[in-house]
N, C-alpha and C. Protein backbone atom coordinates (compact mmCIF):
# COMPACT_ATOMS: atom_id res chain seq x y z
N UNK A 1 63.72 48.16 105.44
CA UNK A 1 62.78 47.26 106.10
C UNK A 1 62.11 46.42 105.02
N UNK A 2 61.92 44.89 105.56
CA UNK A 2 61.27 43.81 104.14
C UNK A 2 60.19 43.31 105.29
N UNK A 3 58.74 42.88 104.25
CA UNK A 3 58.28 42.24 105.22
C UNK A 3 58.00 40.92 104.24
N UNK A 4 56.90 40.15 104.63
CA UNK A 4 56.50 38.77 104.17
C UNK A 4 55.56 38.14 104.85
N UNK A 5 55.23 37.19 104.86
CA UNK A 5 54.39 36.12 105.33
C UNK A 5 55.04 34.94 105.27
N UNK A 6 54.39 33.94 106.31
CA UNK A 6 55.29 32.99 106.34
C UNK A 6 53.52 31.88 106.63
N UNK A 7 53.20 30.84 105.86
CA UNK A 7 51.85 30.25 105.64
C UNK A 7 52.29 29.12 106.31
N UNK A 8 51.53 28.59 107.79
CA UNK A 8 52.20 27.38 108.54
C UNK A 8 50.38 26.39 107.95
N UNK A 9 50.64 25.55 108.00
CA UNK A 9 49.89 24.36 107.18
C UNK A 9 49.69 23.12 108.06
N UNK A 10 48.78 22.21 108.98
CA UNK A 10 49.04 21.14 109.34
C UNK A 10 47.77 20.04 108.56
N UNK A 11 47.43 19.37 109.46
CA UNK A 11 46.11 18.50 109.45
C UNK A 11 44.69 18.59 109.97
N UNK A 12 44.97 19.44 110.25
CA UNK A 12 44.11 20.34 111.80
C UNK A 12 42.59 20.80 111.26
N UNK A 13 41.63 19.93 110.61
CA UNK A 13 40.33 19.96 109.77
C UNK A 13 39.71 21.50 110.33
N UNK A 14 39.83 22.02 111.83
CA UNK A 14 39.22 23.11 111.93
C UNK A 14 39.93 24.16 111.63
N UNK A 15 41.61 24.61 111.87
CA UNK A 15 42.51 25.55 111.77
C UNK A 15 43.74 24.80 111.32
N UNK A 16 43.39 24.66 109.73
CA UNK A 16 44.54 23.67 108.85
C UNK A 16 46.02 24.46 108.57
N UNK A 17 45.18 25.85 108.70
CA UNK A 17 46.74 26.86 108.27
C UNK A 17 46.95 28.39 108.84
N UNK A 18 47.84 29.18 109.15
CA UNK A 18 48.08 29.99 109.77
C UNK A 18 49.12 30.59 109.30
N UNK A 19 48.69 32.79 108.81
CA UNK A 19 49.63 32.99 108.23
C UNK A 19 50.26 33.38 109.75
N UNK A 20 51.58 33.73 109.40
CA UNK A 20 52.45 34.48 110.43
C UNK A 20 53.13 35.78 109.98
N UNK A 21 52.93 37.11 110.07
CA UNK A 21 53.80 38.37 109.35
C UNK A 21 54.94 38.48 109.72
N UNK A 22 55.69 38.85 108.86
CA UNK A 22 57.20 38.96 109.51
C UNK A 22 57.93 40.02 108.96
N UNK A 23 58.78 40.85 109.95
CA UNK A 23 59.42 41.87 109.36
C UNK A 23 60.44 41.72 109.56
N UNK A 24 61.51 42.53 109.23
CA UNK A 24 63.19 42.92 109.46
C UNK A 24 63.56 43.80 108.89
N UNK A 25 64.72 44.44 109.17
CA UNK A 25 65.99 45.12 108.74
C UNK A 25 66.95 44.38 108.27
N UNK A 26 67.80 44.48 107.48
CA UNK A 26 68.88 43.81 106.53
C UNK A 26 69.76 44.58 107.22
N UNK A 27 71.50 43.92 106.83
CA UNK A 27 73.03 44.47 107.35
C UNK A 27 73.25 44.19 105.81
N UNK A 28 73.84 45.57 105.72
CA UNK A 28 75.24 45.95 104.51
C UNK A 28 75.88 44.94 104.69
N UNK A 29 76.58 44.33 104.27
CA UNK A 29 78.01 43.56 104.01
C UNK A 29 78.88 44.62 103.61
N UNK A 30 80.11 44.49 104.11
CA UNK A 30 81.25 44.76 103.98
C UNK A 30 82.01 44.37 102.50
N UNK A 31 82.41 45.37 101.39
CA UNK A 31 82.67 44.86 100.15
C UNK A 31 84.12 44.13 100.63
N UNK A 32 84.45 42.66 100.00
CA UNK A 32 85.70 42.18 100.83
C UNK A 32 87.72 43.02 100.05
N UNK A 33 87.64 43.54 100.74
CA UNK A 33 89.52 44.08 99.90
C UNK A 33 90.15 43.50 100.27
N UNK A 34 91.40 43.70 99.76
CA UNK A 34 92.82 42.96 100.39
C UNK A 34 93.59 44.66 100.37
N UNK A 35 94.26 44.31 101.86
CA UNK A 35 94.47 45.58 102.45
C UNK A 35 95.98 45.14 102.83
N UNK A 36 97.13 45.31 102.44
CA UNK A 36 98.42 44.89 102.67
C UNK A 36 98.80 45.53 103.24
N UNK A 37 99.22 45.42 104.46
CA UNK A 37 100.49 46.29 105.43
C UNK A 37 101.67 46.31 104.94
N UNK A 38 102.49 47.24 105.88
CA UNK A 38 103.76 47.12 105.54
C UNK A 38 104.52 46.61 107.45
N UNK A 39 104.70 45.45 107.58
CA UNK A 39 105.16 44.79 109.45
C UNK A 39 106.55 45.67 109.37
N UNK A 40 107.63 45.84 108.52
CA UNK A 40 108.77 45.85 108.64
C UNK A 40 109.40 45.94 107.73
N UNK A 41 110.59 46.74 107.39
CA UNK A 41 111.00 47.26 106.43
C UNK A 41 112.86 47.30 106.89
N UNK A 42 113.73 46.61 106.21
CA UNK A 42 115.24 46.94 106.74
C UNK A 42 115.87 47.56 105.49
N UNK A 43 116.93 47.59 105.53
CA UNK A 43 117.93 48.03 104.83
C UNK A 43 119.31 48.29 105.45
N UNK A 44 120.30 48.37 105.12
CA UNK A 44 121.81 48.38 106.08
C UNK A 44 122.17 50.23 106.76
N UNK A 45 122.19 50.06 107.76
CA UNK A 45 122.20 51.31 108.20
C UNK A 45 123.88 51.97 107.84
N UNK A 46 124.67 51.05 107.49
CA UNK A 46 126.10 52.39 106.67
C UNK A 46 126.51 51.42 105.63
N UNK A 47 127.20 52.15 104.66
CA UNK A 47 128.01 50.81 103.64
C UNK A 47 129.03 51.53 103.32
N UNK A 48 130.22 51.12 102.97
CA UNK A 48 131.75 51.32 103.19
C UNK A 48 131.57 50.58 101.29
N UNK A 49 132.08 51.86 100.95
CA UNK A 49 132.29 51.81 99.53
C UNK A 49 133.63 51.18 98.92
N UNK A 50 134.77 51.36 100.05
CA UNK A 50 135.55 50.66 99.78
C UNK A 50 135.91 49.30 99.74
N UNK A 51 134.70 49.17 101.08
CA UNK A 51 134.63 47.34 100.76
C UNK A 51 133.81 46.89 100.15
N UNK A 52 133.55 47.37 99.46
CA UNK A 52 132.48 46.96 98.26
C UNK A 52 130.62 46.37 98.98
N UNK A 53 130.24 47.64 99.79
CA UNK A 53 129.26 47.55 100.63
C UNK A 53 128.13 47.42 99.63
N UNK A 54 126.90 46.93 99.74
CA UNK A 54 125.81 46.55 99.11
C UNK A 54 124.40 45.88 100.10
N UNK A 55 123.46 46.90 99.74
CA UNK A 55 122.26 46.13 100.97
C UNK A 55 120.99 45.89 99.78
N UNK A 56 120.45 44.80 100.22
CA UNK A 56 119.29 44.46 99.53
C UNK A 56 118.10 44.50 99.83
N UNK A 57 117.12 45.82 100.10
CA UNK A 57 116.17 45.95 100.92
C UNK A 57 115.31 45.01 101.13
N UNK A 58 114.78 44.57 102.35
CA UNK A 58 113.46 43.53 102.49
C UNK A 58 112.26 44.29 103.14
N UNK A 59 111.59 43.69 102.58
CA UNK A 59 109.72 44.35 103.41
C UNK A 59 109.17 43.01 103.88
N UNK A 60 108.25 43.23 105.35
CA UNK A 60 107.74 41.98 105.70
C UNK A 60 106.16 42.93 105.42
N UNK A 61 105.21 42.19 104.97
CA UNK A 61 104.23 42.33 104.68
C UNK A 61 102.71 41.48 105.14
N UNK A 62 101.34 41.79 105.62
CA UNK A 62 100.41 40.92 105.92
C UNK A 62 99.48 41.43 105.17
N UNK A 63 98.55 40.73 104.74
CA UNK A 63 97.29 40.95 104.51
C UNK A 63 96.03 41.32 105.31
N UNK A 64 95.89 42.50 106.09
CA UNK A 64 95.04 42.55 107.08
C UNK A 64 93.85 42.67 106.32
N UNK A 65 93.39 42.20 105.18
CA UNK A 65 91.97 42.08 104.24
C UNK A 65 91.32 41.24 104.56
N UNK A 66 90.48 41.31 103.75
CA UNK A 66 89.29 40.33 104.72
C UNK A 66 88.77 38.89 102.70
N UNK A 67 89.76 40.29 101.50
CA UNK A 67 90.07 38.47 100.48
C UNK A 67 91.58 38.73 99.98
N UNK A 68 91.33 37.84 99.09
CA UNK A 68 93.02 37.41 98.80
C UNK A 68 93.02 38.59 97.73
N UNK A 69 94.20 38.55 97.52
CA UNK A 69 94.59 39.43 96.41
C UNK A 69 96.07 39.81 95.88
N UNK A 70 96.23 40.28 95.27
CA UNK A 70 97.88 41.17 95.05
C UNK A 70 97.58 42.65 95.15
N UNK A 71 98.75 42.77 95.64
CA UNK A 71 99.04 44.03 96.21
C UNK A 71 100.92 44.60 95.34
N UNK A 72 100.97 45.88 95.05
CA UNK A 72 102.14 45.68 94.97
C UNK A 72 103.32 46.46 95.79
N UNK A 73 104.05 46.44 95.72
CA UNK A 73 105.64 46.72 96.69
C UNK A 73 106.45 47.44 95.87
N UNK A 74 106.73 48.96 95.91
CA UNK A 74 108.19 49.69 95.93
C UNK A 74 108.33 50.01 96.67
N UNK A 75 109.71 50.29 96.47
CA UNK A 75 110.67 50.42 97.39
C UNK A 75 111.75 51.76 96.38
N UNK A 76 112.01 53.14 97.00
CA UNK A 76 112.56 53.68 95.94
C UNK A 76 113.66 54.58 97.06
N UNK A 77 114.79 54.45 96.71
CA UNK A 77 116.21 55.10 97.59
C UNK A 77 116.32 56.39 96.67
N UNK A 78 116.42 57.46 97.47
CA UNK A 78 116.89 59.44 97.09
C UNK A 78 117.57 59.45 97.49
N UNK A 79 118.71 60.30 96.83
CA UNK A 79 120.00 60.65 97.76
C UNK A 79 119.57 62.79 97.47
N UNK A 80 120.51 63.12 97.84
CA UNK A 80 120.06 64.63 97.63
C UNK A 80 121.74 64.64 96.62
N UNK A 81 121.29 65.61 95.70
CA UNK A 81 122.37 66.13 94.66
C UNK A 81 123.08 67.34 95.31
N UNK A 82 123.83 68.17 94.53
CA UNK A 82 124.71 69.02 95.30
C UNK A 82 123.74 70.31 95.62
N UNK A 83 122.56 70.44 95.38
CA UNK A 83 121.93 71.50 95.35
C UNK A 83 120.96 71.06 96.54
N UNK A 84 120.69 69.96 96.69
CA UNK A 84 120.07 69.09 98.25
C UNK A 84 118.52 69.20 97.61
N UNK A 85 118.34 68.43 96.21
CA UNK A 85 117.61 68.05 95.70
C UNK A 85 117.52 67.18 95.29
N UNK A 86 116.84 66.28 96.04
CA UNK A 86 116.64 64.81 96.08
C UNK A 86 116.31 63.80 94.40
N UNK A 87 117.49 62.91 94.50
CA UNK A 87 117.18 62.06 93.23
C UNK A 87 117.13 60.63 93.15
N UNK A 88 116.32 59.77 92.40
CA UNK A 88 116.41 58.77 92.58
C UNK A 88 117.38 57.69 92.38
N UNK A 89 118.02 57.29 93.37
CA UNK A 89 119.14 56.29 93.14
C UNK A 89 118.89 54.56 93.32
N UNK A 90 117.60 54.52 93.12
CA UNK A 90 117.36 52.84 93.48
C UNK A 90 115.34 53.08 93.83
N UNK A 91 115.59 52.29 92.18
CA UNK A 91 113.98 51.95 92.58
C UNK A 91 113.54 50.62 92.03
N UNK A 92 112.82 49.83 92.51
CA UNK A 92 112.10 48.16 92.42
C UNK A 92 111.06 47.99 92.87
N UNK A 93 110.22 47.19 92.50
CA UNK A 93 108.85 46.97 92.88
C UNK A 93 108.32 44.94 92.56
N UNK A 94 107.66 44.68 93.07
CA UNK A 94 107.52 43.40 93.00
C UNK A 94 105.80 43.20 93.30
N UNK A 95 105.15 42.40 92.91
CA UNK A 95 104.03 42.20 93.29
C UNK A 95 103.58 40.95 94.04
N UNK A 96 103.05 40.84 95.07
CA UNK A 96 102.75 39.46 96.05
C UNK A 96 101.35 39.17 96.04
N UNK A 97 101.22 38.76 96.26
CA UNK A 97 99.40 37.71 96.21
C UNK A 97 99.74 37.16 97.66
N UNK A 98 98.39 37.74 98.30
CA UNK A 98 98.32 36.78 99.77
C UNK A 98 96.93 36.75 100.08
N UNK A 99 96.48 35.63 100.95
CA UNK A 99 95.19 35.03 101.55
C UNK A 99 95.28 36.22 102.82
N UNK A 100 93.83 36.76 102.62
CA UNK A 100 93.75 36.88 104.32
C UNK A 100 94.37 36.80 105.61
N UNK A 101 95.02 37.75 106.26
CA UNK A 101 96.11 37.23 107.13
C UNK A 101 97.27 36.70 107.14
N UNK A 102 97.69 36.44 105.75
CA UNK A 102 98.95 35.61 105.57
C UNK A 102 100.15 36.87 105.22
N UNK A 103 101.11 36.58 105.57
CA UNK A 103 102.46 37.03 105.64
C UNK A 103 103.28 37.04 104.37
N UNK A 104 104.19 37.66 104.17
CA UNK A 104 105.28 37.13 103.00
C UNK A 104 106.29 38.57 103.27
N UNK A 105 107.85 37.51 103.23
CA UNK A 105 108.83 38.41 103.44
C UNK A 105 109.19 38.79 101.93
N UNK A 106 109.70 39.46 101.45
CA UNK A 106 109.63 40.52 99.96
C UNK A 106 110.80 41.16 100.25
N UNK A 107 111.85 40.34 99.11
CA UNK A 107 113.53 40.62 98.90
C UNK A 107 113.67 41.45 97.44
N UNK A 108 113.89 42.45 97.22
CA UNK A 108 114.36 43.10 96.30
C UNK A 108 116.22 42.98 95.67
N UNK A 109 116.43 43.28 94.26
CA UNK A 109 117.87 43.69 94.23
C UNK A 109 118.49 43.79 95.00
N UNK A 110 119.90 44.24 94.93
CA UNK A 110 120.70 44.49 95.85
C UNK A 110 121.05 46.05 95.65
N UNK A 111 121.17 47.04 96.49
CA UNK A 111 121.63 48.38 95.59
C UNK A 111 123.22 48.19 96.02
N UNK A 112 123.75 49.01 94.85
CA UNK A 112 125.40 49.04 95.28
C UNK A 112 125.73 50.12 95.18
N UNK A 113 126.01 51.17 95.67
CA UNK A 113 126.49 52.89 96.13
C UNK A 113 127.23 53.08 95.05
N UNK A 114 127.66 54.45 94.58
CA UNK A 114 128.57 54.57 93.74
C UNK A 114 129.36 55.98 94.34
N UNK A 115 128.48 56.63 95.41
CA UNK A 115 128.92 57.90 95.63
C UNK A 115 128.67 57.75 97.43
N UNK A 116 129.51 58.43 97.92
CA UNK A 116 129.77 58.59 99.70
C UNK A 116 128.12 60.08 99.63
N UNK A 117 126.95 59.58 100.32
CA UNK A 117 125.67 60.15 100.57
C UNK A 117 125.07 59.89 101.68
N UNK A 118 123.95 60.52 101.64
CA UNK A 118 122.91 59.41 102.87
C UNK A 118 121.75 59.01 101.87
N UNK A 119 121.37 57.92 101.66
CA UNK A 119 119.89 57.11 101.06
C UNK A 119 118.99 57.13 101.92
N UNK A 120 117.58 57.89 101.21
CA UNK A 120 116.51 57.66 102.32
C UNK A 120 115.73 56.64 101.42
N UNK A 121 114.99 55.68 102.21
CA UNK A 121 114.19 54.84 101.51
C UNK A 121 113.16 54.88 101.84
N UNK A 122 112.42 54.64 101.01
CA UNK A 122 110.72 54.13 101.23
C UNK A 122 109.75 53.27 100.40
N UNK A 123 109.17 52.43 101.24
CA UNK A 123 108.47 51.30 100.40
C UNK A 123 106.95 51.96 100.65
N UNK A 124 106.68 51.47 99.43
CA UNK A 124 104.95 51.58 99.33
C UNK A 124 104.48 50.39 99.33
N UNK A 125 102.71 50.58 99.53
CA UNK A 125 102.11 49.79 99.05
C UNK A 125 100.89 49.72 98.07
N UNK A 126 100.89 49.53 96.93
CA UNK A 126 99.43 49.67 96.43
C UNK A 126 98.81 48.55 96.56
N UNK A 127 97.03 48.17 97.45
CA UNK A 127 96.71 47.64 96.99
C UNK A 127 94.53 48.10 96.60
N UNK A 128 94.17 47.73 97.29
CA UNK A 128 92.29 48.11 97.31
C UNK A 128 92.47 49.07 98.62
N UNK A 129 92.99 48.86 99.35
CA UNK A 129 92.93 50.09 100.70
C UNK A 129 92.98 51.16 100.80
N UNK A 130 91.99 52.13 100.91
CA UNK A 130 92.93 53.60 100.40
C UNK A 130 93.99 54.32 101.46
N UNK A 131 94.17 53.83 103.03
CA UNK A 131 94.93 53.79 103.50
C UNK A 131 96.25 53.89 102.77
N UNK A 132 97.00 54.88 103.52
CA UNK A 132 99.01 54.87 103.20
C UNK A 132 99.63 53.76 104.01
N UNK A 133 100.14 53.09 102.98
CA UNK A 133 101.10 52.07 103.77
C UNK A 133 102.74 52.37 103.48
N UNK A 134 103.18 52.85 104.05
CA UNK A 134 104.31 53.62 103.68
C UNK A 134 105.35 53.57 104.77
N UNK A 135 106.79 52.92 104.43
CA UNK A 135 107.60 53.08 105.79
C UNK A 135 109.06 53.79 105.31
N UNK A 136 109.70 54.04 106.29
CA UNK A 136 111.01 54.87 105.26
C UNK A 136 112.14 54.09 106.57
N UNK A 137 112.97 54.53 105.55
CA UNK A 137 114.47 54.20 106.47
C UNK A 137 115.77 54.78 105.69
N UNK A 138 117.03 55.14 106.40
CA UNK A 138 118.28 55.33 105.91
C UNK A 138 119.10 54.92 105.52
N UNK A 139 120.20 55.29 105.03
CA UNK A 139 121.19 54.19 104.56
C UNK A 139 122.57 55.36 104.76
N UNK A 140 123.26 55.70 105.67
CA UNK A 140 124.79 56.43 105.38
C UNK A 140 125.94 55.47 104.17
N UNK A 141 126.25 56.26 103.06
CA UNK A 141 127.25 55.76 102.28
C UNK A 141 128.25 56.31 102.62
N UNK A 142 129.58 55.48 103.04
CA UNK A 142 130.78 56.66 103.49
C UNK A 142 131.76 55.78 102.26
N UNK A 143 132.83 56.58 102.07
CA UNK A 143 134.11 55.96 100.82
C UNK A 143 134.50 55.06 101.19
């Protein structure tokens, strides 16, 4: 709570001036972040090693923040080894800058298989949000 006075003043030879008291309550502001989603996330759902299959993951991304900022983007593919302990076979990251509300589609490498597996993927996001922005998807590699 703040208070004050507020001194009104005219010409008025008998009652020239008049204080007025005044109080209020103040509002917090909101500190402003940039808070990046993740809209959409693809990758090729099989790739045929013999035809020389290759997918290049994309992320569609918004800024649901309230300022601009960068945020950044991986994206990292596991396959499981013979023991079905997951290893990394494809990882990239890129960083985007966006206004408030604004969009941007986000193309990575291309991965190219070397072994008949299944790829699980998942993109992150770091940016001020402490929210998980996190989406996953598959990939079957057959020979």
């Amino acid at each position: 709570v703040d208070g004050g006075c507020i001194a009104v003043a005219s010409n008025d030879t008998a009652a020239g001036s008049v204080n007025v008291g005044v109080s209020g309550t103040g509002q917090v502001q909101a500190n402003p972040i940039v808070d990046v989603d993740v809209t959409r996330f693809s990758v090729a759902k099989r790739l045929d090693i013999s035809r020389d299959g290759t997918t290049a993951p994309k992320a569609a991304v918004v800024n649901a923040g309230t300022a601009a900022g960068t945020a950044t983007i991986q994206v990292e593919g596991t396959a499981p080894d013979a023991n079905g302990v997951p290893q990394v076979v494809y990882t990239a990251s890129q960083d985007v800058t966006l206004l408030p509300a604004a969009t941007a589609k986000v193309l990575f490498p291309a991965f190219v298989p070397t072994a008949a597996e299944i790829v699980t993927w998942t993109v992150t996001v770091a940016d001020q949000d402490p929210d998980v922005d996190v989406a996953t998807a598959t990939t079957k590699v057959v020979p």
